[in-house]
Protein backbone atom coordinates (compact mmCIF):
# COMPACT_ATOMS: atom_id res chain seq x y z
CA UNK A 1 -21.73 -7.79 13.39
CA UNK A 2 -20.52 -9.40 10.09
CA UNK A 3 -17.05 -9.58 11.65
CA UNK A 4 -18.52 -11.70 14.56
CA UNK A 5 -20.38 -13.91 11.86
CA UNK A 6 -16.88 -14.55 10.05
CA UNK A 7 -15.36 -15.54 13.12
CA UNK A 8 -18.26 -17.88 14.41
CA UNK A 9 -18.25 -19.05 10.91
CA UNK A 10 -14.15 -19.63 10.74
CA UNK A 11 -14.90 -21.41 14.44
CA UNK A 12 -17.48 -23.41 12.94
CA UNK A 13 -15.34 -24.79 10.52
CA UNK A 14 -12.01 -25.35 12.76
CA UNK A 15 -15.35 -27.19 15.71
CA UNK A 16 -15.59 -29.70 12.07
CA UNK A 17 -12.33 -29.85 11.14
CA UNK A 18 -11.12 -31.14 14.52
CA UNK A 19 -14.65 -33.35 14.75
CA UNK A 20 -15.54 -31.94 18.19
CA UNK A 21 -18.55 -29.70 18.10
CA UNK A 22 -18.44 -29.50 22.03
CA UNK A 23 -16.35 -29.51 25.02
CA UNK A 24 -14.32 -31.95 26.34
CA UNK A 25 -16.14 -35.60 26.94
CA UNK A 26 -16.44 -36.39 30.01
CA UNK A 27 -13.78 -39.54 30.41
CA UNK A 28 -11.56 -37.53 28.25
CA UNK A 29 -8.38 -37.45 30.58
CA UNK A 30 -6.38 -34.08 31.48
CA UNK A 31 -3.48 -33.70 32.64
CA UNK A 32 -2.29 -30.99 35.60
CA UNK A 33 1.58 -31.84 34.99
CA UNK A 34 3.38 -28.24 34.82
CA UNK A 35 5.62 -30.14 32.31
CA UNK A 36 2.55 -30.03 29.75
CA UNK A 37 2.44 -26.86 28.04
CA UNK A 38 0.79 -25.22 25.37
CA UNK A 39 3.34 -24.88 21.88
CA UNK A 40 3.38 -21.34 21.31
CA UNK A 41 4.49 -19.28 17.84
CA UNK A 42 7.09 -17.30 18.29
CA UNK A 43 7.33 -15.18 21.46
CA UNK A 44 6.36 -12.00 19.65
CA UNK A 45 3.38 -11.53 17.01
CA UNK A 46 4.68 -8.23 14.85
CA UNK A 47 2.02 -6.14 13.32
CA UNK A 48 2.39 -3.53 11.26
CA UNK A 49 2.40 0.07 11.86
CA UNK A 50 -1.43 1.84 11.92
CA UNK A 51 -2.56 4.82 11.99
CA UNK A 52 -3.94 6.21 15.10
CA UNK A 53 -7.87 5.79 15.00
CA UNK A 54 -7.92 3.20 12.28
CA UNK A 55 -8.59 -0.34 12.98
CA UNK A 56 -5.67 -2.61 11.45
CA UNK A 57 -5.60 -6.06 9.41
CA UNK A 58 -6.37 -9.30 11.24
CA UNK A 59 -3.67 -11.05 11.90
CA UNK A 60 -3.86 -14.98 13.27
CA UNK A 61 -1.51 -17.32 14.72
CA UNK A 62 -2.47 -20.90 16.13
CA UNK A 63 -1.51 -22.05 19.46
CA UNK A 64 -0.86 -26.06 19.82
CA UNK A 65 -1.45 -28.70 22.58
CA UNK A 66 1.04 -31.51 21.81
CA UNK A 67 0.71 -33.51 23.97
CA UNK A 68 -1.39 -36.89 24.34
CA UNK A 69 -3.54 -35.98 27.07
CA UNK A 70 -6.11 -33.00 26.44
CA UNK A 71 -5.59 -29.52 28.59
CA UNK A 72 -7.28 -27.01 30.70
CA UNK A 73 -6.58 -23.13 30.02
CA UNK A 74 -8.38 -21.97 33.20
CA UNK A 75 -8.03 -18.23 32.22
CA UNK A 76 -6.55 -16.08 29.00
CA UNK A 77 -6.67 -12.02 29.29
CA UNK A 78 -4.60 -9.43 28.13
CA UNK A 79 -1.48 -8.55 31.14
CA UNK A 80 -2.37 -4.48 30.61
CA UNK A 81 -5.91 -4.90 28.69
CA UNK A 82 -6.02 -0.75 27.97
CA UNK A 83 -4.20 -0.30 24.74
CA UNK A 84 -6.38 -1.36 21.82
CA UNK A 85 -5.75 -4.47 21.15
CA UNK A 86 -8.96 -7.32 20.47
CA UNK A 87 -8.64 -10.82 20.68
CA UNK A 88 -11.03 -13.63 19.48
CA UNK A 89 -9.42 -17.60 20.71
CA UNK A 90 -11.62 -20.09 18.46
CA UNK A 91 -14.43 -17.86 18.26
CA UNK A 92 -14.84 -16.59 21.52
CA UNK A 93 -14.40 -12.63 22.35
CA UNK A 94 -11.94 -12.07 25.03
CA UNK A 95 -13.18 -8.97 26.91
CA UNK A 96 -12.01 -9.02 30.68
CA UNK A 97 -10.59 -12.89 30.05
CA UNK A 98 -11.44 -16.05 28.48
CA UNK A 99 -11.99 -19.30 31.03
CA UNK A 100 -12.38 -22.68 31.00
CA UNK A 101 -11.29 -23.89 27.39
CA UNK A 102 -10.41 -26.72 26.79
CA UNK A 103 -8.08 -28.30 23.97
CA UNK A 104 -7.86 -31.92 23.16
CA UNK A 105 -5.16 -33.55 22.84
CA UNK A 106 -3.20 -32.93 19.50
CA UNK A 107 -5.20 -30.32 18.74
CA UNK A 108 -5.14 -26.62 18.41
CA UNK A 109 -6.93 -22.91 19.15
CA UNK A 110 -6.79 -19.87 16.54
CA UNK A 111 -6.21 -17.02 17.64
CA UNK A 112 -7.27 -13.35 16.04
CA UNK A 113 -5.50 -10.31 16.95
CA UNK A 114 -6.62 -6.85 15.40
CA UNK A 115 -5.75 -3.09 17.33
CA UNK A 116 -6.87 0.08 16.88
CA UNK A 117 -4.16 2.70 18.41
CA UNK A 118 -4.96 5.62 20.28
CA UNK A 119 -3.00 9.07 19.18
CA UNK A 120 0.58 9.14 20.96
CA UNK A 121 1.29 12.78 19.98
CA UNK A 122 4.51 12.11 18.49
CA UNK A 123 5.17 12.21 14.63
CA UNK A 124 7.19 8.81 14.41
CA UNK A 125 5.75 5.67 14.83
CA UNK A 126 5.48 4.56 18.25
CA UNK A 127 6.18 0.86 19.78
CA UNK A 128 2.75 -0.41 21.89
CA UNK A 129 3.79 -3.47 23.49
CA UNK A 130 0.93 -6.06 25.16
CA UNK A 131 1.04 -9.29 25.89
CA UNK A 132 -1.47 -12.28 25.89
CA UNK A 133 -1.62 -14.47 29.00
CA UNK A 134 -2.68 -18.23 29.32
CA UNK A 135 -2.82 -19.94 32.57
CA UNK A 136 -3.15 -23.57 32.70
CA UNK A 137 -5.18 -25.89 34.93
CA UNK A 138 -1.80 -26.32 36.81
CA UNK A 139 -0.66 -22.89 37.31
CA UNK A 140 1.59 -22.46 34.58
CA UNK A 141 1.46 -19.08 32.75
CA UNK A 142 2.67 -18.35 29.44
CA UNK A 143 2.44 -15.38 27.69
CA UNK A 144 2.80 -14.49 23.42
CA UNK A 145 3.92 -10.59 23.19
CA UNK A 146 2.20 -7.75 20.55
CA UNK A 147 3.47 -5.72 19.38
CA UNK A 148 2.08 -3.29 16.73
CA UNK A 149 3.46 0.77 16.07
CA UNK A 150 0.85 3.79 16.08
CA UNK A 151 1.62 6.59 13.84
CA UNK A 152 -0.42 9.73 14.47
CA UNK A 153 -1.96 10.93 11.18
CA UNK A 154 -4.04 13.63 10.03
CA UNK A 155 -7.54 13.29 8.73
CA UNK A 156 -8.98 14.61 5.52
CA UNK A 157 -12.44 13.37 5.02
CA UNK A 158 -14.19 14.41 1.31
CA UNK A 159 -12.54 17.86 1.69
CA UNK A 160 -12.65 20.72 -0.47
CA UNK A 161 -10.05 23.90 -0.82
CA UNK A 162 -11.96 26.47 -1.51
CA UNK A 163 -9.07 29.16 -1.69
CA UNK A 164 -5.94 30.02 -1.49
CA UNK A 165 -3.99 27.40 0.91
CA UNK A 166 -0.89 26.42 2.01
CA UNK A 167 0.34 23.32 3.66
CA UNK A 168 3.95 22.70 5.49
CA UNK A 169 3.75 19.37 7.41
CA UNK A 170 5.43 16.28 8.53
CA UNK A 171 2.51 14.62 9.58
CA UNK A 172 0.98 11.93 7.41
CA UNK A 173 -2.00 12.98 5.70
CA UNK A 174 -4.73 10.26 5.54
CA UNK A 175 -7.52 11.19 2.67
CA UNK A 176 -11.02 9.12 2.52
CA UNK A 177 -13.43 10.53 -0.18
CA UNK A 178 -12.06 13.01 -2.68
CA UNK A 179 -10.03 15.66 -1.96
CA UNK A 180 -11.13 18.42 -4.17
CA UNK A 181 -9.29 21.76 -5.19
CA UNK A 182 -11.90 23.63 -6.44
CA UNK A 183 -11.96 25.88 -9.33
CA UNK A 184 -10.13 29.63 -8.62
CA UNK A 185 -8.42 27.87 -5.41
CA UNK A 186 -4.70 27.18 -4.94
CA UNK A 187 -3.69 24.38 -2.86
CA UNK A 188 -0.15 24.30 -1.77
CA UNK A 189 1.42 21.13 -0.67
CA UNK A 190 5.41 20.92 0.62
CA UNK A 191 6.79 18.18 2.30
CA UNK A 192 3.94 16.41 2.97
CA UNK A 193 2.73 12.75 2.44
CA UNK A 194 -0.71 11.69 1.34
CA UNK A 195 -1.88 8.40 2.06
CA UNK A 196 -5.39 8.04 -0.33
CA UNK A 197 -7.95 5.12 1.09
CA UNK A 198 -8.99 2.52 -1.90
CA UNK A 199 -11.61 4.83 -3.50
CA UNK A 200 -10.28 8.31 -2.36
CA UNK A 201 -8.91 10.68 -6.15
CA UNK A 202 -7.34 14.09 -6.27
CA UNK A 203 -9.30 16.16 -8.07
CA UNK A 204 -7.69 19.44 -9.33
CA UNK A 205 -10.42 21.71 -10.66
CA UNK A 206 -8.07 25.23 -10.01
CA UNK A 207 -4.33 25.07 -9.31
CA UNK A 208 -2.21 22.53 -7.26
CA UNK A 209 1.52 23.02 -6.31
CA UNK A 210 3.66 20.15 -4.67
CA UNK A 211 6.94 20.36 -3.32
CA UNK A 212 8.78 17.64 -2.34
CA UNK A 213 4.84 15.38 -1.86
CA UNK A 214 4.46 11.14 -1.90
CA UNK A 215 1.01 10.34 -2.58
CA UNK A 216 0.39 6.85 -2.07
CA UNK A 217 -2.33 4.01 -0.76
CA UNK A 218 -2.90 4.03 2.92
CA UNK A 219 -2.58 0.12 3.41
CA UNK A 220 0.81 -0.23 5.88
CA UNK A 221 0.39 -4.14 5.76
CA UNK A 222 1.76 -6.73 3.46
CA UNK A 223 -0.22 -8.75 0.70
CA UNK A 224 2.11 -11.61 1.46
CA UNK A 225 5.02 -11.60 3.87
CA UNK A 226 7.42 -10.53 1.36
CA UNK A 227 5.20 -8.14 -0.40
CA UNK A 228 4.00 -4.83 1.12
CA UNK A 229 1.19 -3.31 -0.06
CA UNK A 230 2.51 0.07 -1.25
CA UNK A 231 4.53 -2.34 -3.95
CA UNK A 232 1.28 -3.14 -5.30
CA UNK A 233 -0.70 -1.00 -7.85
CA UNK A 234 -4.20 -0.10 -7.68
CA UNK A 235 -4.05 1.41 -3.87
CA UNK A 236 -5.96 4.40 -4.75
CA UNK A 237 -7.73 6.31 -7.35
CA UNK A 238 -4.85 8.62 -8.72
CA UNK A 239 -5.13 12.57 -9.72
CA UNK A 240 -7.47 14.00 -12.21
CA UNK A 241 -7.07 17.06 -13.83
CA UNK A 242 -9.68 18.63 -14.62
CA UNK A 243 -10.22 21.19 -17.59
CA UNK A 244 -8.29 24.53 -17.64
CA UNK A 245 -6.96 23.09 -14.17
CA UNK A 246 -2.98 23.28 -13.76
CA UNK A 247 -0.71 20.77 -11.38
CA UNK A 248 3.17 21.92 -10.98
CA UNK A 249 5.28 18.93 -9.03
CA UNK A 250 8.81 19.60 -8.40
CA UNK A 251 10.35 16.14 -6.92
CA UNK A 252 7.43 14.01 -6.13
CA UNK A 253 6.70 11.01 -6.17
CA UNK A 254 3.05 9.38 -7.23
CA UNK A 255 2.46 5.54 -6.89
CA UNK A 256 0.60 2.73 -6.64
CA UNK A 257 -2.09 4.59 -7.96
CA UNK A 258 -5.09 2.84 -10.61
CA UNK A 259 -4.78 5.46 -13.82
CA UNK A 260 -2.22 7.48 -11.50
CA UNK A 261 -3.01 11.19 -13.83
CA UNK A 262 -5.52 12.07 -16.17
CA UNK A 263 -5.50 15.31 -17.58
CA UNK A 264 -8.66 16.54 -19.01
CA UNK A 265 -8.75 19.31 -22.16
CA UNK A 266 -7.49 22.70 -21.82
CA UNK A 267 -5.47 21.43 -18.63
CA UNK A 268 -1.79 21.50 -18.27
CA UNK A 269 0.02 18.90 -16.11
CA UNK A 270 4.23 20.29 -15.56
CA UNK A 271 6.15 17.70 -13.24
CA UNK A 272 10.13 18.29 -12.70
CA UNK A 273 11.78 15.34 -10.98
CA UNK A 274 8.94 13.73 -10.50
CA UNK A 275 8.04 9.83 -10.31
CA UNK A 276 5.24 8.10 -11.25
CA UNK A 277 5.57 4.42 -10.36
CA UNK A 278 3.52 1.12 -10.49
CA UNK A 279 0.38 1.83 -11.57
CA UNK A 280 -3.06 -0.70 -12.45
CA UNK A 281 -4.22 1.52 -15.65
CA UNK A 282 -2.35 4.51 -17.39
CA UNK A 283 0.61 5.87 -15.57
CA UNK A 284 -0.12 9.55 -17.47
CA UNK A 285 -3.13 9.89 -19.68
CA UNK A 286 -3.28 13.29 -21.38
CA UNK A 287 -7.09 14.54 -23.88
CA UNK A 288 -6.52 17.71 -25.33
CA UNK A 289 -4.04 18.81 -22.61
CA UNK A 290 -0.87 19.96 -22.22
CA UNK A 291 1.90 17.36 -20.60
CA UNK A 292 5.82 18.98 -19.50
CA UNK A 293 8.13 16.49 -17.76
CA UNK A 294 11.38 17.50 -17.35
CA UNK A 295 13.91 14.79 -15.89
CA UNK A 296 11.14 12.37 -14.65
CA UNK A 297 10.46 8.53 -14.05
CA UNK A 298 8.13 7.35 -15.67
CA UNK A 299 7.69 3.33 -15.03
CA UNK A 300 5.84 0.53 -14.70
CA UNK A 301 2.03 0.18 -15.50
CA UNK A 302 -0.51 -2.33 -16.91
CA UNK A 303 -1.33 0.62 -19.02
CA UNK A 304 1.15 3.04 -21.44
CA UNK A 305 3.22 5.05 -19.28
CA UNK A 306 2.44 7.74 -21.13
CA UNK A 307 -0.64 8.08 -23.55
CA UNK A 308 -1.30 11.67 -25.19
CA UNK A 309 -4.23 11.96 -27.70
CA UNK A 310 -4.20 15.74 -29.53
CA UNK A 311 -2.03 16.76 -26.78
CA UNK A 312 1.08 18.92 -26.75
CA UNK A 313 3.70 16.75 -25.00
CA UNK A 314 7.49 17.96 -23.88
CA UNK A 315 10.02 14.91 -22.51
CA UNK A 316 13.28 16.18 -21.54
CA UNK A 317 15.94 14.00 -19.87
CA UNK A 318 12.68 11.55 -18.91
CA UNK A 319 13.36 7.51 -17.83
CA UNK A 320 10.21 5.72 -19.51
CA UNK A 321 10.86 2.33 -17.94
CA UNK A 322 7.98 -0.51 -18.40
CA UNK A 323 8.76 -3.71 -16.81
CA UNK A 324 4.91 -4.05 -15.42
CA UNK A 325 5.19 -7.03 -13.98
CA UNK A 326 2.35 -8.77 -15.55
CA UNK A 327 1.71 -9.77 -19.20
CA UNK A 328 -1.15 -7.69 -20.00
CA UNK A 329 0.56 -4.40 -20.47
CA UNK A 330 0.64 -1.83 -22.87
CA UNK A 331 3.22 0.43 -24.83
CA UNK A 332 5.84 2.48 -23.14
CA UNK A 333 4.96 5.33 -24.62
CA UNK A 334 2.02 5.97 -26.72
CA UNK A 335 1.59 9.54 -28.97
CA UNK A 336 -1.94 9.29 -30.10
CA UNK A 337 -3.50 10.74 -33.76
CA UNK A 338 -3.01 14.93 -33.40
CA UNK A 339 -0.48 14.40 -31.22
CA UNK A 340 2.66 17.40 -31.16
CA UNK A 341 6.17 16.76 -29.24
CA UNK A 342 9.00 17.55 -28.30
CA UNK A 343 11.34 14.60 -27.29
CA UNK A 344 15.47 15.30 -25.50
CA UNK A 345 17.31 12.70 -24.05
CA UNK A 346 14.76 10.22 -23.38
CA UNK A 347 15.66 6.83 -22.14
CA UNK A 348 13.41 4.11 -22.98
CA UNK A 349 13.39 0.41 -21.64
CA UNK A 350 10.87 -2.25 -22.01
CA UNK A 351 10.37 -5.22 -23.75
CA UNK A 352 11.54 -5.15 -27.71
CA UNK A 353 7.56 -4.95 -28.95
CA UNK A 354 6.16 -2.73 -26.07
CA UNK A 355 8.91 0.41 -26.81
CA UNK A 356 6.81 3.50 -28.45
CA UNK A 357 3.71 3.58 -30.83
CA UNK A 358 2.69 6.78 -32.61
CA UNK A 359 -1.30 7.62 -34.18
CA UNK A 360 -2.08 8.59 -37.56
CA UNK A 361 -0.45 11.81 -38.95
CA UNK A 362 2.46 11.73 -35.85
CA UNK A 363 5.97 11.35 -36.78
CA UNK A 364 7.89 8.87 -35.67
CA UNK A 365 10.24 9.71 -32.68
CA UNK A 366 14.37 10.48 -34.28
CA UNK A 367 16.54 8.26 -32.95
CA UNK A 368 18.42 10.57 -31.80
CA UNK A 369 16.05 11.49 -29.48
CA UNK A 370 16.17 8.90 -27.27
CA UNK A 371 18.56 5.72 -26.10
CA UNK A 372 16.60 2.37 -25.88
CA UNK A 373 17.80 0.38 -22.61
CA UNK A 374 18.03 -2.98 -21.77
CA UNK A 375 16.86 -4.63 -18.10
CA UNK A 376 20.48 -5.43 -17.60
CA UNK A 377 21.38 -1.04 -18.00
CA UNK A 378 19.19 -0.90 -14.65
CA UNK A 379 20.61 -0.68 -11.46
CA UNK A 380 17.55 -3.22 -9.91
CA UNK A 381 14.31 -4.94 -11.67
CA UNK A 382 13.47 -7.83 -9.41
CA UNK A 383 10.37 -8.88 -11.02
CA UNK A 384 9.37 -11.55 -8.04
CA UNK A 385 9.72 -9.05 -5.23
CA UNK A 386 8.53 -5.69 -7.35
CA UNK A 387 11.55 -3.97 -5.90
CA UNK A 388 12.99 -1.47 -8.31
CA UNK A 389 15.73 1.06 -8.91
CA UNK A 390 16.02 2.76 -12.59
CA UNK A 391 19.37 4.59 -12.00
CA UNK A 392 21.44 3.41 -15.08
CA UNK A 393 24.39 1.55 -14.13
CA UNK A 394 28.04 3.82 -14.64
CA UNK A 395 28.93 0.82 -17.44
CA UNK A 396 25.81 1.83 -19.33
CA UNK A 397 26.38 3.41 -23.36
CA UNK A 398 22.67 4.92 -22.25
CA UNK A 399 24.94 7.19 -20.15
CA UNK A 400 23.51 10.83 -20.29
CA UNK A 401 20.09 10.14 -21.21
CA UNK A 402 17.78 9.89 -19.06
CA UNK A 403 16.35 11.53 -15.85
CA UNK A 404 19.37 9.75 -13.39
């Protein structure tokens, strides 16, 4: 219902914009001429891949009568009309077809286009074609193509492991609610990817193991045209570990998260290989806990990267990289009062001020411990497009620290 009001409200506007609040006056003149056409977009609208079951973005496109003289559209429907797709023209559901509009001259309809695919039973993504038809007064047809791919996906809705289990799968994983390992179970991931809705967390209250896991934000779309969601931080509500829990990663990644890991007291948090990447709060924030990374990247996040306070923190061979790309962010690496660690080959890069700050009573990190890199070491920062690669170029005298 409060999609409906939207649109009549969007139509509402458009009906005031155009200063017509009704059809067509009666001496307006049409023409018939199959030589007067409606000005299309382009001859395909391209929406992004969806899950199977879930209901997409709304996309919109306008559709243009040039000419002088005001049309009829005696009929719009869909050519197939079975494969998800719903259409709204200027605030008007189609269901079996739209007839009778009519567009003055110089002026325009809007058109919006949202799907919700049905499974396919294939792990890829699969094409589903459809396309929109508008006949004219005179006979003319013309026809914009959709095209949107449906990607079969698994559901986990507010679930809880209550044992001992083990997961092998290709199959996309979508989680809404929290997905809880409870305390004295095991939950084994390999393989698999994890798409978390906006206010889904992991919460590890016994063990979790992951082998070769993404967990991400389930948003497919793009903010902008140039900026997909997934390069956008904040997608989901990260891991949380709770106390005496334990989470092993072996090459993983873990992004777009808001604070992407919190590990709670007693808790110990080991990732090997692992990335944690673009995050709206604290890429790693460790109470009491115990933190091993061993050849991981750490980068970008509004908070530290990593924050320990009165933890026990090992870094070996780790890339802390914090170009965040807005100004509001905080230290790369940030060793709280009662803080122990043991730093090996880290590579640090960030801006001069934002590098490493230590609590009362912690020593400052040797020198030797670590290489401090500049943007121009990195493979890729592109700052406007969020598009990132922290490989160190060969050239680099960082060479050998590091995770790459």
């Amino acid at each position: 219902m409060m999609r409906r009001i939207f649109y009549f409200t969007i139509f509402l506007a458009l009906c005031m914009m155009h200063g017509v609040l009704t059809s067509c006056s009666d001496d307006e003149q049409f023409t018939t001429s199959r030589s007067d056409m409606l000005t299309l977009p382009e001859d395909t609208l391209k929406m992004d891949t969806i899950f199977s079951g879930i209901s997409s973005a709304t996309y919109t496109f306008w559709i243009h009568n040039k000419n002088t003289k005001a049309l009829r559209v005696s009929d719009i429907r869909m050519a197939d009309g079975s494969k998800g797709f719903r259409i709204n023209v200027d605030g008007e559901y189609l269901n079996q077809s739209i007839r009778d509009l009519e567009v003055l001259g110089e002026d325009s309809l809007l058109v919006f286009v949202e799907m919700t695919p049905q499974q396919t039973g294939k792990l890829e993504p699969e094409p589903i074609d459809e396309q929109l038809v508008f006949t004219l007064e005179s006979g003319a047809e013309q026809r914009v193509k959709l095209r949107a791919w449906a990607w079969d996906a698994e559901r986990w809705e507010n679930k809880t492991v209550k044992g001992d289990e083990t997961i092998v799968t290709e199959k996309p994983i979508l989680v809404y609610g929290a997905l809880t390992v409870a305390e004295g179970a095991t939950l084994r991931l390999k393989g698999a990817t994890l798409y978390f809705h906006a206010d889904a967390p992991l919460l590890v209250e016994g063990a979790l193991e992951a082998e070769g896991v993404t967990m991400r934000g389930d948003r497919l779309d793009d903010m902008f045209w140039y900026l997909p969601y997934d390069r956008v931080g904040g997608q989901w509500r990260g891991v949380r570990v709770k106390e005496k829990a334990r989470v092993t990663m072996t090459d993983c990644d873990i992004h777009a998260a808001y604070a992407c890991m919190t590990v709670d007291a007693g808790a110990v948090l080991q990732l090997t290989r692992t990335i944690v990447h673009n995050n709206d709060g604290t890429g790693i924030y460790a109470s009491e806990a115990e933190v091993m990374l061993d050849h991981c990247q750490l980068s970008n996040a509004s908070g530290s990267l990593l924050s320990a306070q009165k933890s026990h923190v090992t870094l070996l061979n780790c890339t802390l990289a914090q170009y965040y790309p807005f100004a509001m962010r905080e230290v790369a690496l940030n060793l709280g009062e009662g803080t122990t660690y043991v730093i090996e080959k880290m590579l640090i890069g960030a801006y001069e001020e934002e590098l490493i700050a230590v609590g009362d009573g912690v020593e400052q990190v040797p020198e030797e411990a670590y290489r401090v890199a500049k943007k121009d070491d990195f493979v890729l920062i592109d700052e406007e497009n969020f598009i990132y690669d922290f490989h160190l170029k060969p050239d680099s005298e960082a060479a050998g620290y590091g995770c790459y």
